[in-house]
Protein backbone atom coordinates (compact mmCIF):
# COMPACT_ATOMS: atom_id res chain seq x y z
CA UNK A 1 -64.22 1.53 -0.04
CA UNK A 2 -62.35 4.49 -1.78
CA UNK A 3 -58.62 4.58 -3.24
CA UNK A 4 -57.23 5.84 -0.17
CA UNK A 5 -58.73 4.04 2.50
CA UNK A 6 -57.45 0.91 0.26
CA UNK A 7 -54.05 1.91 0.04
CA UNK A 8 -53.74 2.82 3.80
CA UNK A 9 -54.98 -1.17 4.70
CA UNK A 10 -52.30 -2.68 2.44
CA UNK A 11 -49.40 -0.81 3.71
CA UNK A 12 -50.07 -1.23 7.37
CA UNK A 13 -51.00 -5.26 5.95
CA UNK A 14 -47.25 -4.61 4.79
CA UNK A 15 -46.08 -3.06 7.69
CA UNK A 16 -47.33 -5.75 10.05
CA UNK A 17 -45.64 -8.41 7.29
CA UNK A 18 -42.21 -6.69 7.97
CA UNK A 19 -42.60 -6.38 12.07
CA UNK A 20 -43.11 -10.35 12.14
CA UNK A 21 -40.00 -11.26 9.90
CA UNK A 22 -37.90 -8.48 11.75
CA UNK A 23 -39.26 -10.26 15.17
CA UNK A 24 -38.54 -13.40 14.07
CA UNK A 25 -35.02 -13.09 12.84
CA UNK A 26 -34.33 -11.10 16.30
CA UNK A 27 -36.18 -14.30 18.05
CA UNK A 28 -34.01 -16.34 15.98
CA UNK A 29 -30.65 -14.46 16.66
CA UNK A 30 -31.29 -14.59 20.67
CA UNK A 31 -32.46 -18.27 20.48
CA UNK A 32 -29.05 -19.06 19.01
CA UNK A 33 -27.03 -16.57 21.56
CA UNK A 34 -28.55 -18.61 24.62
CA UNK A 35 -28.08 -21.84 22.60
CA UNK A 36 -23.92 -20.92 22.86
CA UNK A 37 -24.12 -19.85 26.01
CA UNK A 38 -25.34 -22.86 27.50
CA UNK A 39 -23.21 -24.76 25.49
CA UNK A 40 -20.31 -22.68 26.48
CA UNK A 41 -21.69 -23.15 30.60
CA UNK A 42 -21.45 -27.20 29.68
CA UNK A 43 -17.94 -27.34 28.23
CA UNK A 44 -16.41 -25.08 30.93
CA UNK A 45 -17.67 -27.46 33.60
CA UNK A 46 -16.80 -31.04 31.54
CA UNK A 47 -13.22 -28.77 30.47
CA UNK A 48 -12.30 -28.04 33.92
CA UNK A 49 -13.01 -31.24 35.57
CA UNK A 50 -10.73 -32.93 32.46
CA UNK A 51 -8.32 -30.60 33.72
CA UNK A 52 -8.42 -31.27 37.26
CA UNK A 53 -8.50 -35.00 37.00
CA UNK A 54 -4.89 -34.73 35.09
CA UNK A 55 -3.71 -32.58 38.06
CA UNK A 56 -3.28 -28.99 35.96
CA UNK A 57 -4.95 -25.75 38.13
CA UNK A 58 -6.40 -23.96 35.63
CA UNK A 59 -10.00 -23.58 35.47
CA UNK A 60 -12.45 -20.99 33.90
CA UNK A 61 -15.10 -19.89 36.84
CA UNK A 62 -19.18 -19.88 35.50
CA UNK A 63 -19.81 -15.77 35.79
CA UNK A 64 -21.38 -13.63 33.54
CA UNK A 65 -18.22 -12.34 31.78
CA UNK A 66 -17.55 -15.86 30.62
CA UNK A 67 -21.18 -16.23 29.89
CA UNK A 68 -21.50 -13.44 27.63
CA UNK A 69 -18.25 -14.54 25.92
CA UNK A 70 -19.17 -17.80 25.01
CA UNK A 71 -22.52 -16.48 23.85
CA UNK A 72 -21.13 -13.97 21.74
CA UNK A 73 -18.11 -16.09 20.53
CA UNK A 74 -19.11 -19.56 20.85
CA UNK A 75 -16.40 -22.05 20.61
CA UNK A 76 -13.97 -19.49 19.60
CA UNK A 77 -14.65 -17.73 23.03
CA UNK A 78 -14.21 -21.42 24.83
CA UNK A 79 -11.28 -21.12 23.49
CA UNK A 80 -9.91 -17.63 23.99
CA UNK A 81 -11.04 -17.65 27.84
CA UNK A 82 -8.85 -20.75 28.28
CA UNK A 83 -5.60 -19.41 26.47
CA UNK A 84 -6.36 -16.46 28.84
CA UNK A 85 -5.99 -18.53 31.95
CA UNK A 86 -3.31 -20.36 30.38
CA UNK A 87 -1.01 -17.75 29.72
CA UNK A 88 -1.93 -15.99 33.30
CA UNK A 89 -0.46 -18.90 34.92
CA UNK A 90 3.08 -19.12 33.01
């Protein structure tokens, strides 16, 4: 096997190294995004039935805006969609 040949099977071993961390991290990364989202699905059904069994009308519907929110967001984005409604019905 000659120098070249050599050096041209190490850097695509290299390459291939790099593609399978830079698949795994964006695996990883979209894992975790539908991880928050169905978390976020969960705590805007158990939130709004809290709500409605003390009698206050505010509720967050299950669409994709709200979805992609508490993906994005997590908590935090629980959160903001529900100070949204909030302040919409002062």
């Amino acid at each position: 096997m000659d120098k070249l040949m050599a050096m041209e099977i190490l850097t695509g071993m290299c390459g291939l190294v790099l593609l399978i961390v830079l698949f795994k991290r964006k695996f990883q990364g979209l894992l975790y995004f539908l991880l928050r989202m169905v978390a976020g699905a969960i705590s805007f059904l158990w939130i709004n039935s809290i709500l409605a069994g003390q009698g206050i009308a505010v509720s967050v519907g299950l669409n994709a805006i709200s979805l992609l929110t508490s993906g994005i967001l997590g908590i935090p984005g629980v959160a903001l969609l529900y100070a949204i409604v909030f302040t919409k019905n002062l």
